[in-house]
N, C-alpha and C. Protein backbone atom coordinates (compact mmCIF):
# COMPACT_ATOMS: atom_id res chain seq x y z
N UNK A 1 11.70 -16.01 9.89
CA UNK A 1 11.02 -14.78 10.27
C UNK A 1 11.93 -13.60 9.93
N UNK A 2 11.54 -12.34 9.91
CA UNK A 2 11.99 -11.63 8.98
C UNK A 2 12.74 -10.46 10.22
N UNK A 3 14.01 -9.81 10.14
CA UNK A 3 14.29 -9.14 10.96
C UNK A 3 14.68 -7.90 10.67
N UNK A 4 14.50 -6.74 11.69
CA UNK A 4 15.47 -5.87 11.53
C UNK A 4 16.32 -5.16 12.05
N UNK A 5 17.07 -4.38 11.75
CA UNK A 5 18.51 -4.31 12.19
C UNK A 5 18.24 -3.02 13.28
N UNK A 6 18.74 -2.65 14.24
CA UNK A 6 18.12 -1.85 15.45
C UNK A 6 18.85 -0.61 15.03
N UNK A 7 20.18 -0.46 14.11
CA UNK A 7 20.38 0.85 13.38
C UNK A 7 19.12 1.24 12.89
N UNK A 8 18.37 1.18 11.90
CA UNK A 8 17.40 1.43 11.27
C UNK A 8 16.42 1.86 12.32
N UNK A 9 16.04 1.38 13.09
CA UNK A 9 14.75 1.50 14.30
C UNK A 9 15.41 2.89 15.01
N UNK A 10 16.69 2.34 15.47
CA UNK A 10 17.10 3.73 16.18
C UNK A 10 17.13 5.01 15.60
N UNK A 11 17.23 5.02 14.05
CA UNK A 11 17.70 6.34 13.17
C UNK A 11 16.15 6.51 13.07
N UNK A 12 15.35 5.47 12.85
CA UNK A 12 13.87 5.98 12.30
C UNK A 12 13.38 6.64 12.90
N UNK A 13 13.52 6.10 14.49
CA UNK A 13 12.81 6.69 15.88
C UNK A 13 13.07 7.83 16.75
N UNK A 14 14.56 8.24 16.02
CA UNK A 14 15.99 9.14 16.28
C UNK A 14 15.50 8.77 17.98
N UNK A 15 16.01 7.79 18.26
CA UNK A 15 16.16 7.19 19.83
C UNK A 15 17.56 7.57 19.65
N UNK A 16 17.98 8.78 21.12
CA UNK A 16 18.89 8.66 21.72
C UNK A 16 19.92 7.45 22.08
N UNK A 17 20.69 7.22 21.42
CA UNK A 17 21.73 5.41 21.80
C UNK A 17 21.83 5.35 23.46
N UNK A 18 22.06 6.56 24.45
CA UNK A 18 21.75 5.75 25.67
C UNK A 18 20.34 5.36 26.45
N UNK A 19 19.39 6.03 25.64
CA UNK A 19 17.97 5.40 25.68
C UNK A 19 17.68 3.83 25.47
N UNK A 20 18.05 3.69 24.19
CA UNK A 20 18.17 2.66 23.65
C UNK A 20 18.53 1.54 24.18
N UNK A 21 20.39 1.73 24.83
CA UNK A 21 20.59 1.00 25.21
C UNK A 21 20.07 0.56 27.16
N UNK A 22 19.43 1.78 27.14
CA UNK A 22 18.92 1.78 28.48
C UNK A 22 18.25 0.37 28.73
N UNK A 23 17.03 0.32 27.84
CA UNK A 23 15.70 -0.19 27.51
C UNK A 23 16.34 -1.50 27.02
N UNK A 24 17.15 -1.60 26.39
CA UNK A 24 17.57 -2.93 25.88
C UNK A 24 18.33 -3.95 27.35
N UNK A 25 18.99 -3.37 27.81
CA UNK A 25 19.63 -3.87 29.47
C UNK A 25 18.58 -4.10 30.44
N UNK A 26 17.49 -3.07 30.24
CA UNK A 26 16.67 -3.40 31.07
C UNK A 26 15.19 -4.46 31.34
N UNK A 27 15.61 -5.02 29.63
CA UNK A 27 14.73 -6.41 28.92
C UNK A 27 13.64 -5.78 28.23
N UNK A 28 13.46 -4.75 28.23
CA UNK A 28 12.24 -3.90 27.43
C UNK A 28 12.18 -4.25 25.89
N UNK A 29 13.63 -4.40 25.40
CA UNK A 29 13.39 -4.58 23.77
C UNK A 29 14.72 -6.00 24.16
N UNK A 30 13.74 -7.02 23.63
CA UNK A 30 14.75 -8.26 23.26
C UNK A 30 15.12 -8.31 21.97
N UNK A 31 16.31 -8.42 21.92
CA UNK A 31 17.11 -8.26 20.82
C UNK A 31 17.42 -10.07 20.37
N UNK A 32 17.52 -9.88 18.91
CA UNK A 32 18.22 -11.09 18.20
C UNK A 32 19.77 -10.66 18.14
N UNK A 33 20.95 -11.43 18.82
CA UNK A 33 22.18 -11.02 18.27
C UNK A 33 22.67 -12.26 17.34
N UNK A 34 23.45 -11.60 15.98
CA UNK A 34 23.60 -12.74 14.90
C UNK A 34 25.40 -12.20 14.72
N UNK A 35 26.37 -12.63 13.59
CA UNK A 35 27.12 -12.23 13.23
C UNK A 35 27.07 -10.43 13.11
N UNK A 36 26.11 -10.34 11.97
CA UNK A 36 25.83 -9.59 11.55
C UNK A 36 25.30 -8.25 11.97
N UNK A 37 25.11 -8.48 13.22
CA UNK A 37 24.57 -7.58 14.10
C UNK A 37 23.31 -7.61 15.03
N UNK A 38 22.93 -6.66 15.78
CA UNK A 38 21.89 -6.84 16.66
C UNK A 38 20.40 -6.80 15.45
N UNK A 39 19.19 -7.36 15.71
CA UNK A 39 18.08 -7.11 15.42
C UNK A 39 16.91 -7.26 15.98
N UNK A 40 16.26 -6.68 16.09
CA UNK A 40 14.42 -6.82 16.26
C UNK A 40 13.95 -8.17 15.38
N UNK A 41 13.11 -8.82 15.62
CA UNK A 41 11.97 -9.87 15.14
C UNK A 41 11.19 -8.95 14.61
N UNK A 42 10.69 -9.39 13.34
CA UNK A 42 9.09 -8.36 12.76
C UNK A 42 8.08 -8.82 13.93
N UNK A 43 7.58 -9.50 14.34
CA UNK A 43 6.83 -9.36 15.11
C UNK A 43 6.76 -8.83 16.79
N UNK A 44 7.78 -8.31 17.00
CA UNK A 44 8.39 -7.68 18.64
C UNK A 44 7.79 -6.42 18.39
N UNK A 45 7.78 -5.79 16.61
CA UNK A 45 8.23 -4.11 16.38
C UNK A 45 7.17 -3.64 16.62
N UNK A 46 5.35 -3.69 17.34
CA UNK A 46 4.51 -3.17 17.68
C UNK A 46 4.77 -2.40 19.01
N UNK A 47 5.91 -4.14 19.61
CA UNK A 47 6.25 -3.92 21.29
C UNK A 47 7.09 -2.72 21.27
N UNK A 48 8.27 -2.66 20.31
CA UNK A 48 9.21 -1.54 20.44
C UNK A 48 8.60 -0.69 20.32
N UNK A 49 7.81 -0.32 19.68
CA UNK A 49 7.02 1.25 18.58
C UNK A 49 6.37 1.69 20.11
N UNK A 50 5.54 0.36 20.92
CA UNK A 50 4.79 1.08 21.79
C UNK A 50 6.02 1.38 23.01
N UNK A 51 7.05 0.80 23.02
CA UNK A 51 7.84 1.12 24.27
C UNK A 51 8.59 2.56 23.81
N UNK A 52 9.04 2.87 22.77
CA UNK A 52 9.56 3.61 22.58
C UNK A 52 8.94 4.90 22.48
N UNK A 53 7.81 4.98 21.66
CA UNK A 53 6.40 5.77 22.39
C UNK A 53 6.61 6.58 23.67
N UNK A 54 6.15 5.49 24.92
CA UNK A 54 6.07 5.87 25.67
C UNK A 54 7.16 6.43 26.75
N UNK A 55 8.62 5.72 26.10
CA UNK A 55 9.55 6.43 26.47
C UNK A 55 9.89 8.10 25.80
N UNK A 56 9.75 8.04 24.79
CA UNK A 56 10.11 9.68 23.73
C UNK A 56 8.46 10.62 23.92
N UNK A 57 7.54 9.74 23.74
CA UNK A 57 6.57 11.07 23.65
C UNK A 57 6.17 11.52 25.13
N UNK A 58 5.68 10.16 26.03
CA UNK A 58 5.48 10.24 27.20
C UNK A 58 6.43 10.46 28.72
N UNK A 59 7.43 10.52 28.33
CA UNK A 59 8.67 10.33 29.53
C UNK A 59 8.58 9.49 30.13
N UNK A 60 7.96 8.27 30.57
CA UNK A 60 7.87 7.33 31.43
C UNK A 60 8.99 7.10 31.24
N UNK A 61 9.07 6.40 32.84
CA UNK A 61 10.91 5.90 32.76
C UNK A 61 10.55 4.14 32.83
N UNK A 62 11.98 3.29 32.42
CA UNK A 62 11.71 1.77 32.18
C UNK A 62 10.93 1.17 33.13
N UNK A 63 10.68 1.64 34.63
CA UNK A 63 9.99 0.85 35.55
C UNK A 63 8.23 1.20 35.35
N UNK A 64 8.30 2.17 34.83
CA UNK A 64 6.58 2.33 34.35
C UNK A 64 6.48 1.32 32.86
N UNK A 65 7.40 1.99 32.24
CA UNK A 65 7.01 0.51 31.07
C UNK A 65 6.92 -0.53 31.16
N UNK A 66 7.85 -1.09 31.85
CA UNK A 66 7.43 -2.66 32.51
C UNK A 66 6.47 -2.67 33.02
N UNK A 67 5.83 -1.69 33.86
CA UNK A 67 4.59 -2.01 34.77
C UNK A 67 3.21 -2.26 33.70
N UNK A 68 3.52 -0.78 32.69
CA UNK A 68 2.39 -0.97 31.45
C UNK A 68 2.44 -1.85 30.60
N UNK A 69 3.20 -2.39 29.80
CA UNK A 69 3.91 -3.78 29.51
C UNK A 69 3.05 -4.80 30.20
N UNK A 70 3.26 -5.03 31.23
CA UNK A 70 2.72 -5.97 32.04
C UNK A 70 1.31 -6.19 32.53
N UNK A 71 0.90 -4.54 32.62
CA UNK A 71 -0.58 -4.59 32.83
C UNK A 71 -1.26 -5.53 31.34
N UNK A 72 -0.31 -5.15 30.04
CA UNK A 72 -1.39 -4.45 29.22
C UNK A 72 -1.45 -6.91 28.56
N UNK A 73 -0.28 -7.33 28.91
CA UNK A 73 -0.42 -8.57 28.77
C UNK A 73 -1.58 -9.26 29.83
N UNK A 74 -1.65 -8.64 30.72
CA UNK A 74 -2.48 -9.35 31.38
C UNK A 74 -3.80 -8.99 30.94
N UNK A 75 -4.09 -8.15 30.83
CA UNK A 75 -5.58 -7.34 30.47
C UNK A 75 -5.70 -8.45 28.94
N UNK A 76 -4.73 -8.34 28.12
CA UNK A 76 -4.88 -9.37 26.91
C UNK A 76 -5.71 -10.55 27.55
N UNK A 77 -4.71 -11.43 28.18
CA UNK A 77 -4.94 -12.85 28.86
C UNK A 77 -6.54 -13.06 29.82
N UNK A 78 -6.79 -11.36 30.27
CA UNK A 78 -8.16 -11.68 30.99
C UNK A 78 -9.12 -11.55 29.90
N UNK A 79 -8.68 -10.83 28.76
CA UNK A 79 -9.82 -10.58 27.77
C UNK A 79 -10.26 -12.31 27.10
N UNK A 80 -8.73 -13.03 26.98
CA UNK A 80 -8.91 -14.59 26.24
C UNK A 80 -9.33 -15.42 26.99
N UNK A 81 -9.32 -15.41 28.68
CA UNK A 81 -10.19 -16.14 29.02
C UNK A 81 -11.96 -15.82 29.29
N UNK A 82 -12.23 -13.96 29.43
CA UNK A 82 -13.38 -14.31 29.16
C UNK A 82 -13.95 -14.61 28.41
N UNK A 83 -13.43 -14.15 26.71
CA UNK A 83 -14.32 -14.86 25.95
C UNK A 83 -14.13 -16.35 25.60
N UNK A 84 -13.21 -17.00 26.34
CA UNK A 84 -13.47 -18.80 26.63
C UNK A 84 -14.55 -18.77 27.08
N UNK A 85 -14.96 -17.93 28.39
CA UNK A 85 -15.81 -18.58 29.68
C UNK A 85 -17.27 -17.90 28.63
N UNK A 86 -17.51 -16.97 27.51
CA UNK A 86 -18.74 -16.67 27.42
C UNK A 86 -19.14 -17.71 26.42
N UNK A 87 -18.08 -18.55 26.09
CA UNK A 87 -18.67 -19.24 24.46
C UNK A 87 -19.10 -20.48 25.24
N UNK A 88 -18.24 -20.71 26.41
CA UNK A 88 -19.00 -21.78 27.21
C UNK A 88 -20.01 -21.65 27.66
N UNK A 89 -20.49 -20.48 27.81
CA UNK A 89 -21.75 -19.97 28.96
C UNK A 89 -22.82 -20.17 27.96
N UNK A 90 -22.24 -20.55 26.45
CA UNK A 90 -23.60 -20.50 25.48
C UNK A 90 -23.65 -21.91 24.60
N UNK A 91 -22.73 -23.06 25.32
CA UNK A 91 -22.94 -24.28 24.86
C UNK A 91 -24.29 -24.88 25.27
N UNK A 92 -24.91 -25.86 24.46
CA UNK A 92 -26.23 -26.39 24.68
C UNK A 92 -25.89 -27.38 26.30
N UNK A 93 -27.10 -27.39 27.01
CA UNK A 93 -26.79 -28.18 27.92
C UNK A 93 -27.81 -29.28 28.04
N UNK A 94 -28.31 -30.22 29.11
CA UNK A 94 -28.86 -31.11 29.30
C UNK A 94 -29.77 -30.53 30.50
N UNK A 95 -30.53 -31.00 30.78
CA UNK A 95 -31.51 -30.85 32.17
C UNK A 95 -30.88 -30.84 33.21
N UNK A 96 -29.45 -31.40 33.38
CA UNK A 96 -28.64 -31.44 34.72
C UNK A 96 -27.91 -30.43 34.61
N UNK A 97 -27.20 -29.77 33.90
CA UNK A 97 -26.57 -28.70 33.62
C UNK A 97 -25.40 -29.43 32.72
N UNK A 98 -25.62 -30.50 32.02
CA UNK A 98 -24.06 -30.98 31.43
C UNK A 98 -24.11 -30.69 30.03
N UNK A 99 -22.87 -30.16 29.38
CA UNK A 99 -22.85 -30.23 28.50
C UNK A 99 -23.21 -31.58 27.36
N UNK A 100 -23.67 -30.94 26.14
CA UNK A 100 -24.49 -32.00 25.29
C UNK A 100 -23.18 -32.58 24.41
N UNK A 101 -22.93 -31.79 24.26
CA UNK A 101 -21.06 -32.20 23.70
C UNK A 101 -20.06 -31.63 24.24
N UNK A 102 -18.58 -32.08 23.99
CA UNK A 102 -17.63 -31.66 24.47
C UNK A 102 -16.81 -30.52 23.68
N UNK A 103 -16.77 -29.28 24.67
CA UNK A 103 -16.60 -28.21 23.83
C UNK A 103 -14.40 -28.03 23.35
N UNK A 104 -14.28 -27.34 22.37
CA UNK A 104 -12.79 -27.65 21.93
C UNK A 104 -12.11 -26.79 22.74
């Protein structure tokens, strides 16, 4: 997986370094540490873009981001189980209420 280096993110984002390292101590941005230095995962950098966001444009401080963070995974997880529960709600059934096959 492809990474990048949190110089780059920080200069891109011109994040203040004790911001940065605020948010990083406080588990907001998990870091890869290698020889070579600290990095982001390509796939984390939506999470940073939106944490950092809401730290620089919005002022929220780290305990609201965690909270939004947290809402916004759960709101995900309620969205994936309802549409489990609607694709079930539209499997064929039997006269008893049982399913006609077993759904995946």
């Amino acid at each position: 997986m492809a990474r990048i280096h949190i110089q780059r993110i920080i200069e891109y984002y011109e994040v203040p370094a004790s911001l940065w390292q605020e948010l990083v101590d406080f588990g907001l941005i998990p870091l890869i540490h290698t020889e070579e230095g600290d990095f982001v995962e390509d796939d984390m950098l939506a999470h940073v873009e939106r944490v950092l966001r809401l730290a620089l444009d919005f002022g929220v401080n780290k305990e609201g981001i965690e909270i939004i963070c947290h809402m916004r995974e759960e709101l995900s997880r309620v969205r994936r189980e309802l549409l489990s529960l609607r694709q079930r709600a539209y499997l064929p059934r039997d006269n008893n209420g049982q399913l006609l096959f077993e759904a995946n």
